[in-house]
C-alpha atoms as a PDB file:
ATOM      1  CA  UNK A   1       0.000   0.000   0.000  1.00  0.00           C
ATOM      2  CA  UNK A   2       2.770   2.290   0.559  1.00  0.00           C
ATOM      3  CA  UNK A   3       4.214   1.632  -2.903  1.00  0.00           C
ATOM      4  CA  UNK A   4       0.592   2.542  -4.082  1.00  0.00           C
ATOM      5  CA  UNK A   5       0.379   5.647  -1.838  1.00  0.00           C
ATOM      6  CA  UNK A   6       4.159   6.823  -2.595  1.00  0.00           C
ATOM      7  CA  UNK A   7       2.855   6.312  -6.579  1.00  0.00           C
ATOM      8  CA  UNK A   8       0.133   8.820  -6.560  1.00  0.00           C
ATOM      9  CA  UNK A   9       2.924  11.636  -4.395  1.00  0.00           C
ATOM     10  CA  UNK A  10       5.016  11.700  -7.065  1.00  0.00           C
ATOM     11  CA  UNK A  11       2.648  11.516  -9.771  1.00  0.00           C
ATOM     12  CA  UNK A  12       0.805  14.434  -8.387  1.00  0.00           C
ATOM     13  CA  UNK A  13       4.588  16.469  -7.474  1.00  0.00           C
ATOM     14  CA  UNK A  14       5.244  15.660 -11.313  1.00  0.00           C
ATOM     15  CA  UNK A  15       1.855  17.895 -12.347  1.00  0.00           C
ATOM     16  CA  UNK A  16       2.521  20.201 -10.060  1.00  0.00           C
ATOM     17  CA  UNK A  17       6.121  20.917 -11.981  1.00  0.00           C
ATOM     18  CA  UNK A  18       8.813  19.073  -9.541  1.00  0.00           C
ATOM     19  CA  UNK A  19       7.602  20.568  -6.779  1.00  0.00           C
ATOM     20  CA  UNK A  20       9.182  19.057  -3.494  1.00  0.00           C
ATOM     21  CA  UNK A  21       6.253  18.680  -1.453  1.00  0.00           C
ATOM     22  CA  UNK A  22       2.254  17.727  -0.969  1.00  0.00           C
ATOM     23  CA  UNK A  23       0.532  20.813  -0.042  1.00  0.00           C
ATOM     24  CA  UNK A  24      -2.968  20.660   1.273  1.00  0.00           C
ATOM     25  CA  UNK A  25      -4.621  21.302  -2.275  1.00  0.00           C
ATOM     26  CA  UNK A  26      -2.973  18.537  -3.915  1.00  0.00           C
ATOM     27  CA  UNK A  27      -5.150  15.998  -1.835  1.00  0.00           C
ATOM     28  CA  UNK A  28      -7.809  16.889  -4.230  1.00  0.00           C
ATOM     29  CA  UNK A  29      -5.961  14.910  -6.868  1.00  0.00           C
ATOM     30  CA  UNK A  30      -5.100  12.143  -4.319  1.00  0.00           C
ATOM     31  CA  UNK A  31      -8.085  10.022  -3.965  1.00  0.00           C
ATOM     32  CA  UNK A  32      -6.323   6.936  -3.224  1.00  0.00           C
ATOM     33  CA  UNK A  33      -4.428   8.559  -0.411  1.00  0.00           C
ATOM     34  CA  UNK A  34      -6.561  10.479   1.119  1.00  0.00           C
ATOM     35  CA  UNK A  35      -9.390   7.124   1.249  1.00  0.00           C
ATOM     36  CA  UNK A  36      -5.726   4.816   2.648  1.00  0.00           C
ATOM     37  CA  UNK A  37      -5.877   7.789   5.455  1.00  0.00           C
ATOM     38  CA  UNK A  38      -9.696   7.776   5.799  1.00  0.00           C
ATOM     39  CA  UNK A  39     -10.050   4.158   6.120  1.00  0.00           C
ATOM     40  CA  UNK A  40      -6.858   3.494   8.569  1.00  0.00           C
ATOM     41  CA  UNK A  41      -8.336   5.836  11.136  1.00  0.00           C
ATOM     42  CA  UNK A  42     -12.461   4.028  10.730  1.00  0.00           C
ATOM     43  CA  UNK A  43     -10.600   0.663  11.614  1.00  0.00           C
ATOM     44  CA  UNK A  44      -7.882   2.313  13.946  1.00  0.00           C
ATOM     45  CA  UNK A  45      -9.981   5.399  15.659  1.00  0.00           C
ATOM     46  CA  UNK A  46      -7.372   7.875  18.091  1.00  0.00           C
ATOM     47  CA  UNK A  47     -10.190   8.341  20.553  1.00  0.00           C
ATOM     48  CA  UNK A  48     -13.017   5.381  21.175  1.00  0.00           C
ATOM     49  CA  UNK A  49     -14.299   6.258  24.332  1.00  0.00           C
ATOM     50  CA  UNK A  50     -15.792   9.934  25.378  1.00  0.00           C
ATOM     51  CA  UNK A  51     -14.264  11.830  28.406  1.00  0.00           C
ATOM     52  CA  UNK A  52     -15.120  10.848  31.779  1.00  0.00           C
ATOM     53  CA  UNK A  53     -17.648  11.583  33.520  1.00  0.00           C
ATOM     54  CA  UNK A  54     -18.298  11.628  36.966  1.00  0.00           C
ATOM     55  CA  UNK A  55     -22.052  10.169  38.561  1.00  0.00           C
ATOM     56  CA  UNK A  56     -23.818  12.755  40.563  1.00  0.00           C
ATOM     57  CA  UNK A  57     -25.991  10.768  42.261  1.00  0.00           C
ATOM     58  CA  UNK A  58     -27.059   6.739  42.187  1.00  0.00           C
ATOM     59  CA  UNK A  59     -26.607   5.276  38.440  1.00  0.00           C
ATOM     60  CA  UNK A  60     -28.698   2.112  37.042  1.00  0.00           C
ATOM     61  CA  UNK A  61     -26.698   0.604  33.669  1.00  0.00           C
ATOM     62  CA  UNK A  62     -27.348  -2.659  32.227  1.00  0.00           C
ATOM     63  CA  UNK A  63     -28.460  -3.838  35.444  1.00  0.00           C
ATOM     64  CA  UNK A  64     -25.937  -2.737  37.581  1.00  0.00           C
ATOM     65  CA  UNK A  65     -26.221  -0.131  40.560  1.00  0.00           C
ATOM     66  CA  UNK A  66     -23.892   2.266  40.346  1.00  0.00           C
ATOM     67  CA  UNK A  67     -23.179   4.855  43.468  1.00  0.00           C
ATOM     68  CA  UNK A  68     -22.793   8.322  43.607  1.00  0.00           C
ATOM     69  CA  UNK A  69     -18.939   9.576  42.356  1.00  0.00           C
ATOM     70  CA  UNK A  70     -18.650   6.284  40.295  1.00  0.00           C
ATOM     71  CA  UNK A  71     -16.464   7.052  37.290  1.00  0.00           C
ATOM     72  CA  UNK A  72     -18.251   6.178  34.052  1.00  0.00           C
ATOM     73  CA  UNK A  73     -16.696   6.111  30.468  1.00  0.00           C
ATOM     74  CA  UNK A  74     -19.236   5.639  27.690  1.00  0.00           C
ATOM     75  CA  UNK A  75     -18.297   4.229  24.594  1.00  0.00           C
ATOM     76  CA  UNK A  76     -19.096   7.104  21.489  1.00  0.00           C
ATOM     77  CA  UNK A  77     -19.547   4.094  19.210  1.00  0.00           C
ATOM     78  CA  UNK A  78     -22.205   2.443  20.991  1.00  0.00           C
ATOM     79  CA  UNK A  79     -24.394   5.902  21.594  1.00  0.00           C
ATOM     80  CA  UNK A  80     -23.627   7.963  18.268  1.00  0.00           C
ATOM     81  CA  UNK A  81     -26.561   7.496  15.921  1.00  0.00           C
ATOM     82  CA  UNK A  82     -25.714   9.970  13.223  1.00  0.00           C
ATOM     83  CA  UNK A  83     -29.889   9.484  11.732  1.00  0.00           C
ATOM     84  CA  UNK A  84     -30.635  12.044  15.246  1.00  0.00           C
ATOM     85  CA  UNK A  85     -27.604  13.648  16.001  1.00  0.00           C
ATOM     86  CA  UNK A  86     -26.850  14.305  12.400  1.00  0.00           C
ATOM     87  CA  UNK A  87     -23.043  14.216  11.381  1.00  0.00           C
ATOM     88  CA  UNK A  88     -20.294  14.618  14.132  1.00  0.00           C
ATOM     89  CA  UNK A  89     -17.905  17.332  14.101  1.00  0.00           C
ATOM     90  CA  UNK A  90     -14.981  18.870  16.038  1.00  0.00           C
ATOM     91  CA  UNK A  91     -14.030  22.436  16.033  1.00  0.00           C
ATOM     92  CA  UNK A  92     -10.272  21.398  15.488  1.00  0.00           C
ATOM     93  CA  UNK A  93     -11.016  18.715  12.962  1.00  0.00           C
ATOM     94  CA  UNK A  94     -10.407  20.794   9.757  1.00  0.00           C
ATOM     95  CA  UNK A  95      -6.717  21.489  11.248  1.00  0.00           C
ATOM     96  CA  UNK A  96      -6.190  17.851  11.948  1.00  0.00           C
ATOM     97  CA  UNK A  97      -6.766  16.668   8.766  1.00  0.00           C
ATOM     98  CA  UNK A  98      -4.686  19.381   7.154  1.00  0.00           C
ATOM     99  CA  UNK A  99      -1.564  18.444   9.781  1.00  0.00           C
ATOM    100  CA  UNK A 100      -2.047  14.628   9.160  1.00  0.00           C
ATOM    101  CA  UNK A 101      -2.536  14.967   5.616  1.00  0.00           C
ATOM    102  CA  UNK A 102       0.761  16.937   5.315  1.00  0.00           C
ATOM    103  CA  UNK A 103       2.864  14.897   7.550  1.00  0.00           C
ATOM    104  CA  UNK A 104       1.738  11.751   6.251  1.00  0.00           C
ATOM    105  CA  UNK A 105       2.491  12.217   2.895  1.00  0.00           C
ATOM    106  CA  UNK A 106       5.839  14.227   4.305  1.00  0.00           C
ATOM    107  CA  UNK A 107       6.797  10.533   5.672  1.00  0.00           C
ATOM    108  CA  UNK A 108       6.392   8.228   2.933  1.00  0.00           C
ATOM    109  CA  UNK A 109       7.608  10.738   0.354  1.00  0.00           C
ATOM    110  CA  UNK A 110      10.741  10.468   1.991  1.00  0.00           C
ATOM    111  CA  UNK A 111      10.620   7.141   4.204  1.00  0.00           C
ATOM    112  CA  UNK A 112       9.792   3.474   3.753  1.00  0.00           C
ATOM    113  CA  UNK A 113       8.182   2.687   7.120  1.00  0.00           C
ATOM    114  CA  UNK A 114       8.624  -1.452   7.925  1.00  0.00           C
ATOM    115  CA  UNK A 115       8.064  -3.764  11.291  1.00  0.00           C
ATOM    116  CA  UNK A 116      11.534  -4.718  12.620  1.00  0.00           C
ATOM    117  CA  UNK A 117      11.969  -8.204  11.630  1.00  0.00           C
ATOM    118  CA  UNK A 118      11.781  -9.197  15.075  1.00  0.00           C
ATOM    119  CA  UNK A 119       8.698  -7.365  15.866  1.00  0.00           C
ATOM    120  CA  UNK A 120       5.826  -8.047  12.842  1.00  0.00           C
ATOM    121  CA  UNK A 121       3.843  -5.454  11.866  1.00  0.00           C
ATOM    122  CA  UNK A 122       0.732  -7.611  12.486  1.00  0.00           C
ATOM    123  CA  UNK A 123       1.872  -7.045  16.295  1.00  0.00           C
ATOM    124  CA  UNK A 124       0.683  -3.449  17.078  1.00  0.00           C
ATOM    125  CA  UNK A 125       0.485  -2.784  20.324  1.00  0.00           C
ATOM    126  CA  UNK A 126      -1.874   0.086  21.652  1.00  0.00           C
ATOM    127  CA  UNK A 127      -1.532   1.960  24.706  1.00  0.00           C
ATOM    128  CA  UNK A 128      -4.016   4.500  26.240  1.00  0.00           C
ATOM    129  CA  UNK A 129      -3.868   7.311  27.564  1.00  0.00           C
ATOM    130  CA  UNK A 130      -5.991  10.305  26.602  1.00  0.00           C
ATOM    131  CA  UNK A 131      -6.200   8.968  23.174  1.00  0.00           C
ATOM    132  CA  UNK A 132      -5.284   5.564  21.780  1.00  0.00           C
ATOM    133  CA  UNK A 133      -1.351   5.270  19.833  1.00  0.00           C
ATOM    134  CA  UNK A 134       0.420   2.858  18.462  1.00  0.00           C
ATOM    135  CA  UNK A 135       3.739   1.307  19.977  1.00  0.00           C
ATOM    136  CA  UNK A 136       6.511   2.430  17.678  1.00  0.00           C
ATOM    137  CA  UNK A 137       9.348   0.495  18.924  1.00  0.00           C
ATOM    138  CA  UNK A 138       8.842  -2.078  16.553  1.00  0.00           C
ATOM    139  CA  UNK A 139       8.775   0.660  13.343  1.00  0.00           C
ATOM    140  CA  UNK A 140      11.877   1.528  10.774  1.00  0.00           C
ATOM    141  CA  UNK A 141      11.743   4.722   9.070  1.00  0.00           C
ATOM    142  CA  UNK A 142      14.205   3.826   5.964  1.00  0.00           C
ATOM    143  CA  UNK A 143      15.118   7.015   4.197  1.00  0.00           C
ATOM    144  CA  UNK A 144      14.261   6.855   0.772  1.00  0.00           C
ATOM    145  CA  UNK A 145      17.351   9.368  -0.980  1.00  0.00           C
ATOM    146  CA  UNK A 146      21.406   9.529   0.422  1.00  0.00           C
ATOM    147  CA  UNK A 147      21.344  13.201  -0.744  1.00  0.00           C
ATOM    148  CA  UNK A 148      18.763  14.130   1.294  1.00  0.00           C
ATOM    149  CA  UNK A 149      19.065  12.215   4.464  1.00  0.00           C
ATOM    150  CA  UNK A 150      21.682  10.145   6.462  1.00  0.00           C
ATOM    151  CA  UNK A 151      22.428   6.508   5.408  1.00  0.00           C
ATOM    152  CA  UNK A 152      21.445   5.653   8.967  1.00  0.00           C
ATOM    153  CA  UNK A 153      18.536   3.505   9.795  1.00  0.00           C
ATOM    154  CA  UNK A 154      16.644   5.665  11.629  1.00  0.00           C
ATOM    155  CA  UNK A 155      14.581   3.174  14.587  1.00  0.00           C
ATOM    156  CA  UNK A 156      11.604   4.524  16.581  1.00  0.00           C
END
């Protein structure tokens, strides 16, 4: 998939006359891309479960009693129904597209990203915190061109 992705970069830095980077109007012209980004983050979301929340008084859920100051963490995909609360959006999401967009096409324009050898890809460990991320101490970043970055295998 990279080799796919990586394809449609330089195909679209080729129209746009050498130019050494993706801007943010390019991903117009990089449908397979931008659907690669789209689907990786519906199978891998950053943030599953909503804040927590704090009960105020005695809570019944599923059968369970609940007291008062019990810490609850609902799951957003079990209670969004987008046919009543119509489609979700963030204030910052616009700008988080834009940075991921830019950064991911920044990496594997200039990097080959592979599991250590010892460590499989099919392996990914998460961790959580305020937002799910991957375990990147099993990832290579290769660089892709001596002139413009060390030989070095650069390990994460």
């Amino acid at each position: 998939m990279q080799a796919r992705v990586r394809k449609e970069i330089h195909a679209v830095l080729e129209t746009n006359g050498g130019a050494p980077r993706v801007t943010w109007s390019d991903r117009k012209r990089m449908s397979y891309t931008v659907a690669f980004m789209w689907e990786t983050m519906r199978c891998k979301p950053v943030n599953p479960l909503s804040l927590m929340r704090c009960a105020t008084e005695y809570l019944r859920i599923s059968g369970y009693t609940n007291p008062c100051g019990t810490i609850v963490i609902s799951s957003l995909w079990s209670i969004y129904d987008a046919s009543f609360w119509g489609k979700g959006s963030c204030p910052g999401e616009a700008v988080a597209n834009m940075v991921l967009f830019i950064y991911f096409t920044t990496i594997l324009l200039h990097f080959v990203v592979e599991a250590r050898p010892d460590d499989p890809a099919h392996e990914c460990v998460e961790s959580l915190g305020l937002s799910l991320r991957p375990s990147l101490r099993g990832l290579i970043f290769r660089p892709r061109r001596s002139d413009s970055f060390s030989d070095t295998m650069h390990d994460i």
